[in-house]
Protein backbone atom coordinates (compact mmCIF):
# COMPACT_ATOMS: atom_id res chain seq x y z
CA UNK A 1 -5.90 20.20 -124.90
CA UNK A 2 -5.71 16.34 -126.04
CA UNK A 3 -8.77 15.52 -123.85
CA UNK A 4 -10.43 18.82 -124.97
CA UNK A 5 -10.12 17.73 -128.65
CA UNK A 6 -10.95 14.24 -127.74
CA UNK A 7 -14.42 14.68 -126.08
CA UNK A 8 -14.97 18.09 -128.52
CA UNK A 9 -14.76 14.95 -131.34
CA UNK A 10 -17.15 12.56 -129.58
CA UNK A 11 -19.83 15.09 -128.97
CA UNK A 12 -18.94 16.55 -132.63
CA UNK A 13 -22.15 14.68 -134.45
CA UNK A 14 -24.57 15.61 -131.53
CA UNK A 15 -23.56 19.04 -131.69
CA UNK A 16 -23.73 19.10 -135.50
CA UNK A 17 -27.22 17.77 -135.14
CA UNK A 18 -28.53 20.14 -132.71
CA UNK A 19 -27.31 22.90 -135.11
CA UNK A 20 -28.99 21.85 -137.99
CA UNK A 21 -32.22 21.12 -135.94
CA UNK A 22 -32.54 24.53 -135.21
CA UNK A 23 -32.07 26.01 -138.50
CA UNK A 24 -35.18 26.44 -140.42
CA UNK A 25 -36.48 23.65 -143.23
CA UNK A 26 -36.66 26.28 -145.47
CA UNK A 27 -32.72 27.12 -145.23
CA UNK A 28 -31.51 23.73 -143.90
CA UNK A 29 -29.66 22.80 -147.02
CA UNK A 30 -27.65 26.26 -147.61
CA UNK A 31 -27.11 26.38 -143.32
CA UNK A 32 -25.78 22.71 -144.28
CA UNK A 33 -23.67 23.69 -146.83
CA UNK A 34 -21.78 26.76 -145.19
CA UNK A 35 -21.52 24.24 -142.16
CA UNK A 36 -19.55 21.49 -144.70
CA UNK A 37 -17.12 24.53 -146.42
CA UNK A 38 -16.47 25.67 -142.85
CA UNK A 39 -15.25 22.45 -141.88
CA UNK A 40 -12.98 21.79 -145.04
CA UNK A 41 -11.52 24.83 -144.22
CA UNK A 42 -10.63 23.74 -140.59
CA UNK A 43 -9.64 20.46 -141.78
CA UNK A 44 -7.16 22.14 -144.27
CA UNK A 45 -6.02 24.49 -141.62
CA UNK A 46 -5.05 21.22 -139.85
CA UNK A 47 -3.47 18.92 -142.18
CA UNK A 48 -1.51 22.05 -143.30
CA UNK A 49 -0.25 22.24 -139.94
CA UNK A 50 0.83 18.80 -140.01
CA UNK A 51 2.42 18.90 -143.47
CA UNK A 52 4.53 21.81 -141.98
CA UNK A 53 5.45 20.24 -138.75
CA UNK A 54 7.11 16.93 -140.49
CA UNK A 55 9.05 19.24 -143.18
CA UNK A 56 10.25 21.07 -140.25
CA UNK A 57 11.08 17.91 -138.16
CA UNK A 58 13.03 16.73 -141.39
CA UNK A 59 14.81 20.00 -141.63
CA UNK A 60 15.66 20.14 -138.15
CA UNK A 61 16.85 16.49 -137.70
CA UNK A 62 19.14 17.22 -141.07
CA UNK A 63 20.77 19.85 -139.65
CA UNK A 64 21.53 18.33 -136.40
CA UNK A 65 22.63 15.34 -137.93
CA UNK A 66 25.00 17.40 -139.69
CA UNK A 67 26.53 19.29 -136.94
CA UNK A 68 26.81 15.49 -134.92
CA UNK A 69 24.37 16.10 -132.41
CA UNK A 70 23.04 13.34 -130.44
CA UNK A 71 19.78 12.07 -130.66
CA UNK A 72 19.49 14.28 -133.92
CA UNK A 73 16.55 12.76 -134.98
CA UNK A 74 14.36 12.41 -131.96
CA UNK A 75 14.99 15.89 -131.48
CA UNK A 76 13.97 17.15 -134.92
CA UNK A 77 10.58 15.03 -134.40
CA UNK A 78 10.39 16.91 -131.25
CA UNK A 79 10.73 20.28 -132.55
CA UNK A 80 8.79 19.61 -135.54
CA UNK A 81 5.74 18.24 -134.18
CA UNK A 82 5.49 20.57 -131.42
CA UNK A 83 5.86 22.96 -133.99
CA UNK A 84 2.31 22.99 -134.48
CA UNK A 85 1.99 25.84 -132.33
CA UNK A 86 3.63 28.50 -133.53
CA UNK A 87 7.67 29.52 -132.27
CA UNK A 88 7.33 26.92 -129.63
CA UNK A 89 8.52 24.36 -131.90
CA UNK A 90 11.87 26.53 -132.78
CA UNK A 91 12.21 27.16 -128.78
CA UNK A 92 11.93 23.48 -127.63
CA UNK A 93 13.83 22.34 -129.94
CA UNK A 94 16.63 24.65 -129.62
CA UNK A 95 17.06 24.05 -125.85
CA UNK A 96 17.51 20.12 -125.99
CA UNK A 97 20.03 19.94 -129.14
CA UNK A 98 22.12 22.98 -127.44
CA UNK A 99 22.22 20.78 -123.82
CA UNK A 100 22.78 17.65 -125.33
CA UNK A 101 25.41 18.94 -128.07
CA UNK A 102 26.89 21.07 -124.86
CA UNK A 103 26.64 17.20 -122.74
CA UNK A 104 29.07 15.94 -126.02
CA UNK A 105 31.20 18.44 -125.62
CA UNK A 106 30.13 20.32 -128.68
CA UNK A 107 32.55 23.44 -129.49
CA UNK A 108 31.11 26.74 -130.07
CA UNK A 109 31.21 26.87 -133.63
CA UNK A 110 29.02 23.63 -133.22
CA UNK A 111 26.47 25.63 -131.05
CA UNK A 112 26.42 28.06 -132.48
CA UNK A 113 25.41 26.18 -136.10
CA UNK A 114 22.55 24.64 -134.30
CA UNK A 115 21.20 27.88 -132.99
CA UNK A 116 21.76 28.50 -137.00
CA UNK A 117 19.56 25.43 -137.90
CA UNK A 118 16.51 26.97 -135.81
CA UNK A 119 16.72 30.17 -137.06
CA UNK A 120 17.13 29.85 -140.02
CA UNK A 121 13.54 27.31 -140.08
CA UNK A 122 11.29 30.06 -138.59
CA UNK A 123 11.48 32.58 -141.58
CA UNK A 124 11.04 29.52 -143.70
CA UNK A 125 8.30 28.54 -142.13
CA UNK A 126 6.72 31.58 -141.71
CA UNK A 127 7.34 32.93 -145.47
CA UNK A 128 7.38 29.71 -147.20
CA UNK A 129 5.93 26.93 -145.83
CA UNK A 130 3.26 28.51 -143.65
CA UNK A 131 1.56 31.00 -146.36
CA UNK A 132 2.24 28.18 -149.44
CA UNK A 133 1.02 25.19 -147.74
CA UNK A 134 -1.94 26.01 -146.14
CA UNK A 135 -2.32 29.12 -147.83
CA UNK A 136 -3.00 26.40 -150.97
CA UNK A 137 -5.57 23.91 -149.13
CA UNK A 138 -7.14 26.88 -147.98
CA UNK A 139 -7.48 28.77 -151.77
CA UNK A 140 -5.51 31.73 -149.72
CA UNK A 141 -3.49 34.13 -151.46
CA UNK A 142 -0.05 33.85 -149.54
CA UNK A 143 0.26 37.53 -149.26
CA UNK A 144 -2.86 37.30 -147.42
CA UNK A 145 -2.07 34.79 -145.14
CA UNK A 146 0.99 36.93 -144.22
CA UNK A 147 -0.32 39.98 -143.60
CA UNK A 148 -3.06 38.24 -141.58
CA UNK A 149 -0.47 36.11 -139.45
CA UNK A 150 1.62 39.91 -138.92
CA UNK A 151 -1.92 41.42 -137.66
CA UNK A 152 -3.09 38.88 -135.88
CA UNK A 153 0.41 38.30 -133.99
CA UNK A 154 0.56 41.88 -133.23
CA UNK A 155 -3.01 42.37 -131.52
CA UNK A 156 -3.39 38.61 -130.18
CA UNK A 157 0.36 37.48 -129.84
CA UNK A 158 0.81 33.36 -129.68
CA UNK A 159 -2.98 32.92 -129.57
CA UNK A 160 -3.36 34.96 -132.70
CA UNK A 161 -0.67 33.00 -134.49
CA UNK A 162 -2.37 30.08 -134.28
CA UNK A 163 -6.04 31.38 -134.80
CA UNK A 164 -5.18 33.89 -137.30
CA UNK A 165 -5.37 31.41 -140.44
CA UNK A 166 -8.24 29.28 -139.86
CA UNK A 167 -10.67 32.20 -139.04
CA UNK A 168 -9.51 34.17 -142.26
CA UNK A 169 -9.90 31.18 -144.05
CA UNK A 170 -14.22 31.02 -141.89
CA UNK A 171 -14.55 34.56 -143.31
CA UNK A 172 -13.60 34.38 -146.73
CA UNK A 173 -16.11 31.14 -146.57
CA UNK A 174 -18.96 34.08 -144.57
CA UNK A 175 -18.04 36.26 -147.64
CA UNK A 176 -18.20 34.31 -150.31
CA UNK A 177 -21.65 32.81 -149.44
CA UNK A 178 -22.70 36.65 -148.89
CA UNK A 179 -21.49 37.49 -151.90
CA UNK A 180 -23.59 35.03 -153.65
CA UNK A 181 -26.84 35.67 -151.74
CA UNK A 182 -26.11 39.11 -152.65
CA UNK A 183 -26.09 38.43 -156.41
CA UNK A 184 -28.93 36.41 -156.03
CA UNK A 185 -31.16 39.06 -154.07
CA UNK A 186 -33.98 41.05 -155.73
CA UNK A 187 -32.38 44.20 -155.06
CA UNK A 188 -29.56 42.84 -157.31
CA UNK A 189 -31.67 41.63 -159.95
CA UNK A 190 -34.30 44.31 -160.23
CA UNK A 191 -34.78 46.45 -163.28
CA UNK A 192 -32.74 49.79 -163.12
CA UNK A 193 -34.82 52.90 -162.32
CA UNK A 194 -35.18 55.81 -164.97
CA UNK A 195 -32.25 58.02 -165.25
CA UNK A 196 -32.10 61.19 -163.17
CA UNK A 197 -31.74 62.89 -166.48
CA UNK A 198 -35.21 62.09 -167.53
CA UNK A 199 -36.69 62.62 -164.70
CA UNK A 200 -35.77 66.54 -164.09
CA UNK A 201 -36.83 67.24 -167.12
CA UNK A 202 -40.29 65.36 -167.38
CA UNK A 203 -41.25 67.06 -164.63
CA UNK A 204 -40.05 70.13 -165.20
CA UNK A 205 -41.85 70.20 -168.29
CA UNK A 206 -44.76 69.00 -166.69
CA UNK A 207 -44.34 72.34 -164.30
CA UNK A 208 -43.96 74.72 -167.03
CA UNK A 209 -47.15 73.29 -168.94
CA UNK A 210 -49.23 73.59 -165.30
CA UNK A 211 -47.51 77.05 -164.86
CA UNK A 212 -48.26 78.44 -168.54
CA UNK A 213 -52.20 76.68 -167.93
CA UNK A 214 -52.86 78.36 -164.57
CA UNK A 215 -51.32 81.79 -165.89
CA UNK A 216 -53.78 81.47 -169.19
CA UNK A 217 -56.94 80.66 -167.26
CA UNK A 218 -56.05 83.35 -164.35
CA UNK A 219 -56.21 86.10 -167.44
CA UNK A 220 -59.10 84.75 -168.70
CA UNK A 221 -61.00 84.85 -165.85
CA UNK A 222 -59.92 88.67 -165.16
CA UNK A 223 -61.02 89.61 -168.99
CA UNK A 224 -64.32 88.16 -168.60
CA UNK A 225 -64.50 90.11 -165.09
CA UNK A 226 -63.63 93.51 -166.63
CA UNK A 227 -65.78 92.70 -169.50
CA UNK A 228 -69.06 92.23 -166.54
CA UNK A 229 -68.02 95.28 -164.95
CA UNK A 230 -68.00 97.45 -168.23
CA UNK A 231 -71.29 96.18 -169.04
CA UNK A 232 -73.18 96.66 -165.79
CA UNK A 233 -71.49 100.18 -166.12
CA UNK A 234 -73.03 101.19 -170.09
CA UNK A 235 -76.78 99.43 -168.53
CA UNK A 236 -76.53 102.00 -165.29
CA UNK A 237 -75.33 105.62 -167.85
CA UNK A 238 -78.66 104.47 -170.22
CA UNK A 239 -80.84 104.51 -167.17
């Protein structure tokens, strides 16, 4: 993963520029744009991350240092910066202060406080910290960020931990620049149409007129036939 990053970093301008090549003059500074908020977000995601994992480290290595453990604070560094990805942090750093508190002959009212000191950091950083901190840098609502870490979990287990955040935080970005092409559109901004009220009855009057006209004319026309047929009668009875 370091070397992944590292090269992924190097190539990061090229790639940017081949991007924006390909997106058309016309929408090169919005494409540019969505490209930039994306990117904040992913930062945020990341300093987030880090902001957690040293609050964690400082929890951890207070705790052990409590309890006497050895190496109490290279072991909270440990833990917390490994902590990046989610639960292995808490795992890690459980394992080495239990074997080295066990190699000091710890008692088990000592072991069992530092399984204490790790359990009682993943709620916090999962309810606090997590939704809070980045929830913040990311304009999240912490709710959100909760539920979406609980879905995302569930479906995609320890990959979906640590994806969950940054692509809700890529889609409310999506959305929010939909939203405001949408408000800009023409179908947004056009005139409203006539009500359906007024529209029944226009042309229903319009029906009844053409109705009554064509009923009129029809009689009319059957009058002046009768009246032709009476009249050629009366000429034949005189001859």
């Amino acid at each position: 993963m370091p070397f992944f990053v590292y090269y992924l970093l190097l190539d990061m301008a090229n790639l940017r520029r081949f991007v924006e090549e390909h997106v058309p003059e016309r929408h090169r500074g919005v494409g540019v744009r969505l490209f930039d908020e994306m990117g904040d977000v992913v930062r945020g995601y990341v300093r987030g991350r880090f902001t957690i994992a040293l609050v964690l480290a400082a929890f951890y290595a207070v705790g052990l240092l409590i309890l006497g453990v050895p190496l109490w604070a290279a072991i909270g560094l440990i833990a917390g910066i490994i902590g990046i990805i989610p639960y292995l942090g808490v795992i890690s750093g459980m394992v080495l202060a239990l074997g080295f508190a066990a190699l000091d002959g710890a008692g088990l009212l000592q072991l069992l406080g530092v399984v204490g000191v790790f359990l009682i950091a993943q709620p916090i950083e999962d309810y606090v910290l997590t939704p809070r901190l980045i929830g913040n840098k990311l304009e999240l609502h912490p709710m959100l960020v909760f539920i979406a870490l609980i879905i995302a979990g569930s479906l995609f287990g320890l990959l979906g931990l640590v994806l969950a955040i940054p692509v809700l935080g890529v889609l409310k970005v999506l959305l929010r620049f939909f939203d405001e092409f949408y408000l800009r559109s023409d179908y947004y901004l056009a005139p409203a149409f006539a009500t359906p009220a007024t529209i029944p009855s226009e042309t229903g009057t319009t029906a009844v007129q053409s109705a009554a006209a064509a009923t009129v004319s029809d009689a009319a026309n059957e009058a002046d036939a009768r009246r032709a047929e009476v009249t050629r009668e009366q000429a034949a009875g005189s001859k």
